[in-house]
N, C-alpha and C. Protein backbone atom coordinates (compact mmCIF):
# COMPACT_ATOMS: atom_id res chain seq x y z
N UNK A 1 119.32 155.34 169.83
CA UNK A 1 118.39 155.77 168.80
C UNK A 1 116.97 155.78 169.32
N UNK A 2 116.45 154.72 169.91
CA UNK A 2 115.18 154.87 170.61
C UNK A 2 114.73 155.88 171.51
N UNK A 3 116.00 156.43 172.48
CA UNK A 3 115.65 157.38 173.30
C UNK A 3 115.57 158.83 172.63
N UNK A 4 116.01 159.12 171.46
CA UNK A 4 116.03 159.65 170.94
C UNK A 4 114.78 159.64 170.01
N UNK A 5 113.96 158.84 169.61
CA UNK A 5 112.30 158.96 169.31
C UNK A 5 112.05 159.07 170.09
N UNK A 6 111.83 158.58 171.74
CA UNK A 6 111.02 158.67 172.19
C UNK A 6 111.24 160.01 172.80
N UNK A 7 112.34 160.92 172.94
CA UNK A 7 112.53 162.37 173.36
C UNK A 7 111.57 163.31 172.40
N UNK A 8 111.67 162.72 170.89
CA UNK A 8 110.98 163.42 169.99
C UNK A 8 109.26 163.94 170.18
N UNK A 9 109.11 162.49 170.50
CA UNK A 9 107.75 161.94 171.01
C UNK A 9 107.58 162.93 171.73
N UNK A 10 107.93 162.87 172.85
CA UNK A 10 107.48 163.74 173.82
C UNK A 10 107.69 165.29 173.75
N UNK A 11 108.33 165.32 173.14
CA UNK A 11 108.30 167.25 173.04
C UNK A 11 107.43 167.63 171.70
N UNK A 12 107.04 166.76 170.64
CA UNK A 12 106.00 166.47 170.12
C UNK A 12 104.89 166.63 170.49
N UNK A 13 104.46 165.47 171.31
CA UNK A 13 102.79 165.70 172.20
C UNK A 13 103.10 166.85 172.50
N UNK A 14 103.68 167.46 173.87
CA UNK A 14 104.06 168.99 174.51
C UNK A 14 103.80 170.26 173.72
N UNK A 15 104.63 170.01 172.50
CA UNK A 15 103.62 171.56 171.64
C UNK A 15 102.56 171.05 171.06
N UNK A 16 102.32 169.90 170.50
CA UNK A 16 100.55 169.84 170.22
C UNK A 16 99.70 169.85 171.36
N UNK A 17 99.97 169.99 172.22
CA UNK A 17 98.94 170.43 173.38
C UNK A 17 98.93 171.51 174.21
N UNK A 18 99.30 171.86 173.27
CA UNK A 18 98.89 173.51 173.84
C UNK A 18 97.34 173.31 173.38
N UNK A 19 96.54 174.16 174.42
CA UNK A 19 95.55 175.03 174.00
C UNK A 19 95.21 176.49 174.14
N UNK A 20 94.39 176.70 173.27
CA UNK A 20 93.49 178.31 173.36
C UNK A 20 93.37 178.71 174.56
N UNK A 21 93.71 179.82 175.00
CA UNK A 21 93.39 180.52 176.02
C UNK A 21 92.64 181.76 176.27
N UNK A 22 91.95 182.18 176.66
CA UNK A 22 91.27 183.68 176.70
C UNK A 22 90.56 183.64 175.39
N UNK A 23 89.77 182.36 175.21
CA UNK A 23 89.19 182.58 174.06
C UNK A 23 87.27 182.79 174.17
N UNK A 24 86.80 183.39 173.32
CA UNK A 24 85.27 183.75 173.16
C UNK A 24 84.85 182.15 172.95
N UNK A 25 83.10 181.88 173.42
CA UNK A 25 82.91 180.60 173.37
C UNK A 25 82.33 180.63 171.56
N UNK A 26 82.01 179.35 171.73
CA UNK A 26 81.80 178.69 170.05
C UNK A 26 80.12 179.54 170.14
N UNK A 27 79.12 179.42 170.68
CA UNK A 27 78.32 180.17 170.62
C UNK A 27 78.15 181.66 170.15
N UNK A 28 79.26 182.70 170.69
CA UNK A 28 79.30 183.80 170.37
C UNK A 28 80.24 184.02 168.67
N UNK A 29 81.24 182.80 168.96
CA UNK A 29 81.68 182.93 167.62
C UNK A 29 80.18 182.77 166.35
N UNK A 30 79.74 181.94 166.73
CA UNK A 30 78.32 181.50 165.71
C UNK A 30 77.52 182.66 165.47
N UNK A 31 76.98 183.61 166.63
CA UNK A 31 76.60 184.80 166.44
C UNK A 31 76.60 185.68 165.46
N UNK A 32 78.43 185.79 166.16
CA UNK A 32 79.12 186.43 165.07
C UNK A 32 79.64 186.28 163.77
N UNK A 33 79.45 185.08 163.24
CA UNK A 33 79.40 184.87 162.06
C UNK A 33 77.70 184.01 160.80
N UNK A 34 77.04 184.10 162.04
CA UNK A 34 75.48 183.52 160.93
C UNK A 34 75.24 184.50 160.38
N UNK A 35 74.88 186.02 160.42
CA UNK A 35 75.05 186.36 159.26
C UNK A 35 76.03 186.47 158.38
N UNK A 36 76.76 185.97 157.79
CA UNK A 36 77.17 185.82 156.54
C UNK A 36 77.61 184.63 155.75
N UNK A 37 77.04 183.23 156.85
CA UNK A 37 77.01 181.79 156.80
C UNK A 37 75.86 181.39 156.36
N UNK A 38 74.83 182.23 156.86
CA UNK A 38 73.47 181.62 157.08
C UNK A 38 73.03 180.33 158.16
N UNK A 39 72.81 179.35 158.09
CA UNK A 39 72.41 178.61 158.23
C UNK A 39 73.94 177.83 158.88
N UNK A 40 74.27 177.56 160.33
CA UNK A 40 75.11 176.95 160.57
C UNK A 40 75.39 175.19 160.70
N UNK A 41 76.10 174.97 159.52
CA UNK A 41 76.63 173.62 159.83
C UNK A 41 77.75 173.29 161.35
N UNK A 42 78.81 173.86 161.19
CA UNK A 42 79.84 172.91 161.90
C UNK A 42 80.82 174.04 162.42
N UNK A 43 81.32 174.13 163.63
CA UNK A 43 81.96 175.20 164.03
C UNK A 43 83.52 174.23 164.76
N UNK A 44 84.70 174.84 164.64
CA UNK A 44 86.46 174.26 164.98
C UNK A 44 86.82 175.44 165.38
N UNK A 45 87.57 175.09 166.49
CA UNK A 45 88.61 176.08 167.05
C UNK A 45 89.97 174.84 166.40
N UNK A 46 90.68 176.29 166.28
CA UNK A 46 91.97 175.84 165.40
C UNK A 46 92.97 177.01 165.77
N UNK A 47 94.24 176.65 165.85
CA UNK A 47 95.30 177.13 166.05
C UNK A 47 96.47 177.05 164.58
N UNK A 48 96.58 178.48 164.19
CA UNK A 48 97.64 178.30 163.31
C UNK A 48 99.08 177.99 163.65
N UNK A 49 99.92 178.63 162.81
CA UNK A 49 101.58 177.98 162.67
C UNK A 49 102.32 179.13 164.06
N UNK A 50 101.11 180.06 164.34
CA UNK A 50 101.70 181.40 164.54
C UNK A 50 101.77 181.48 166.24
N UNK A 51 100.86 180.43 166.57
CA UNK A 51 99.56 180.40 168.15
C UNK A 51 98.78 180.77 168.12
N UNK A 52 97.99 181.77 167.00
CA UNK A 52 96.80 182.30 167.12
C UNK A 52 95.88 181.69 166.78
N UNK A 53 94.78 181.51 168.17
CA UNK A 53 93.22 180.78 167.76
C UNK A 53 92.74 181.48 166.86
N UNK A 54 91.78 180.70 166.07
CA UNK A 54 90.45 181.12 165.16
C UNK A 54 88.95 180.07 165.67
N UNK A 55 87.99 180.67 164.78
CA UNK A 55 87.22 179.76 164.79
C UNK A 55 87.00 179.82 163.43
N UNK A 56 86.64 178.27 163.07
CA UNK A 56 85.88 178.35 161.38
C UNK A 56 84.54 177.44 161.32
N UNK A 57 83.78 178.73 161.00
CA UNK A 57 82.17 178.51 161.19
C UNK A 57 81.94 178.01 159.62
N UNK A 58 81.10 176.61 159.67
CA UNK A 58 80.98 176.50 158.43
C UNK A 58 79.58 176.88 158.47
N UNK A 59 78.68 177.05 156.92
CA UNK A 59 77.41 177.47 157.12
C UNK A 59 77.03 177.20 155.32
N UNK A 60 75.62 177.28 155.46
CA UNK A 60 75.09 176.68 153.70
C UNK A 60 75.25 177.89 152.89
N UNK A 61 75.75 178.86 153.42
CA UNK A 61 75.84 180.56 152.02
C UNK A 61 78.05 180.03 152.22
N UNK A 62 78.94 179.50 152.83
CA UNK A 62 79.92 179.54 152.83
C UNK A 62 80.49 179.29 154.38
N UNK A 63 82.17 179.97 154.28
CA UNK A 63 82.44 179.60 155.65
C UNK A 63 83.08 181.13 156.05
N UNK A 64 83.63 180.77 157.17
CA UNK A 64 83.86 182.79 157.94
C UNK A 64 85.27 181.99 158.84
N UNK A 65 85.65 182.52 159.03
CA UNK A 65 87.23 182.64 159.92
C UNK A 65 87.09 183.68 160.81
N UNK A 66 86.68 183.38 162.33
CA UNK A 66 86.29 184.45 163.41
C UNK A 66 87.69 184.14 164.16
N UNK A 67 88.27 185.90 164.59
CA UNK A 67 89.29 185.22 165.31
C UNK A 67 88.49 185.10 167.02
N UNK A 68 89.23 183.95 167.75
CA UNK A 68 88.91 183.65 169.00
C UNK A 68 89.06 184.10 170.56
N UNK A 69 89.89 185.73 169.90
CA UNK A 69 90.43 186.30 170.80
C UNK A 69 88.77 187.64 171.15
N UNK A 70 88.89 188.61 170.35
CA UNK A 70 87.30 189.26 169.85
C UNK A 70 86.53 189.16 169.48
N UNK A 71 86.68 188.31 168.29
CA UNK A 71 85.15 187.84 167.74
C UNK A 71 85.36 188.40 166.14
N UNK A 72 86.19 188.85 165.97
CA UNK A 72 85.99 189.89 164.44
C UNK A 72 86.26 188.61 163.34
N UNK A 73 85.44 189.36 162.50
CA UNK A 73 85.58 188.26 160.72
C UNK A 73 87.06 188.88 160.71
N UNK A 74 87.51 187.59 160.49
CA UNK A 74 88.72 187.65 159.70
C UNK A 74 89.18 187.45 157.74
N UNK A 75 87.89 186.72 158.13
CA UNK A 75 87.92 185.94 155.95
C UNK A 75 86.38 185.53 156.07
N UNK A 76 85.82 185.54 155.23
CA UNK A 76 84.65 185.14 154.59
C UNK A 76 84.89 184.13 152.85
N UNK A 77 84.23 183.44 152.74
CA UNK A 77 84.61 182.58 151.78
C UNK A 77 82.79 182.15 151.48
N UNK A 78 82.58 182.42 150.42
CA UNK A 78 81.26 182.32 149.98
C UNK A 78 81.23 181.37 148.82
N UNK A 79 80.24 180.01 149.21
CA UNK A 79 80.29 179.25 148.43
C UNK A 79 79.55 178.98 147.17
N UNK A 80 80.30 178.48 146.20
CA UNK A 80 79.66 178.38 144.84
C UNK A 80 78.82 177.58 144.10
C-alpha cells in the first residue's frame, strides 16, 4: 500500500511540473493588457486543465486573461 502512495506521489509532482514553454514575458503580457486594467496590480502565469498557458493581469478598472503563447485578450472582466 505505501509503494503505491508513494508511486502516486511521484507521478503527481511529474505532471504538476510541467511548465510553460514558448511563452511571451510577464512584461509584454502587462502591455498588453493595461489598457483595459488600468492601473496594474498583480500579474500569474497559469496553466489550465487543457496545457494551455495564460496570463491573468489583475488591475484597479478589473482583470484580462492574456493568452501566453501571442499575447491576445482572451476575457476581460471589469470590476464593479
Amino acid at each position: 500500500m505505501m509503494s503505491w502512495m508513494l508511486g502516486m506521489l511521484i507521478v503527481g509532482y511529474a505532471l504538476a511540473s510541467d511548465t510553460c514553454t514558448g511563452v511571451i514575458s510577464a512584461e509584454d503580457a502587462i502591455r498588453y493588457a493595461r489598457q483595459y486594467v488600468g492601473e496594474v496590480k498583480s500579474v500569474h502565469l497559469s496553466k489550465n486543465r487543457h496545457g494551455e498557458c495564460y496570463y491573468r493581469v489583475r488591475g484597479t478598472e478589473g482583470s484580462a486573461v492574456v493568452d501566453a503563447r501571442d499575447g491576445k485578450l482572451l476575457r476581460f472582466y471589469r470590476k464593479r
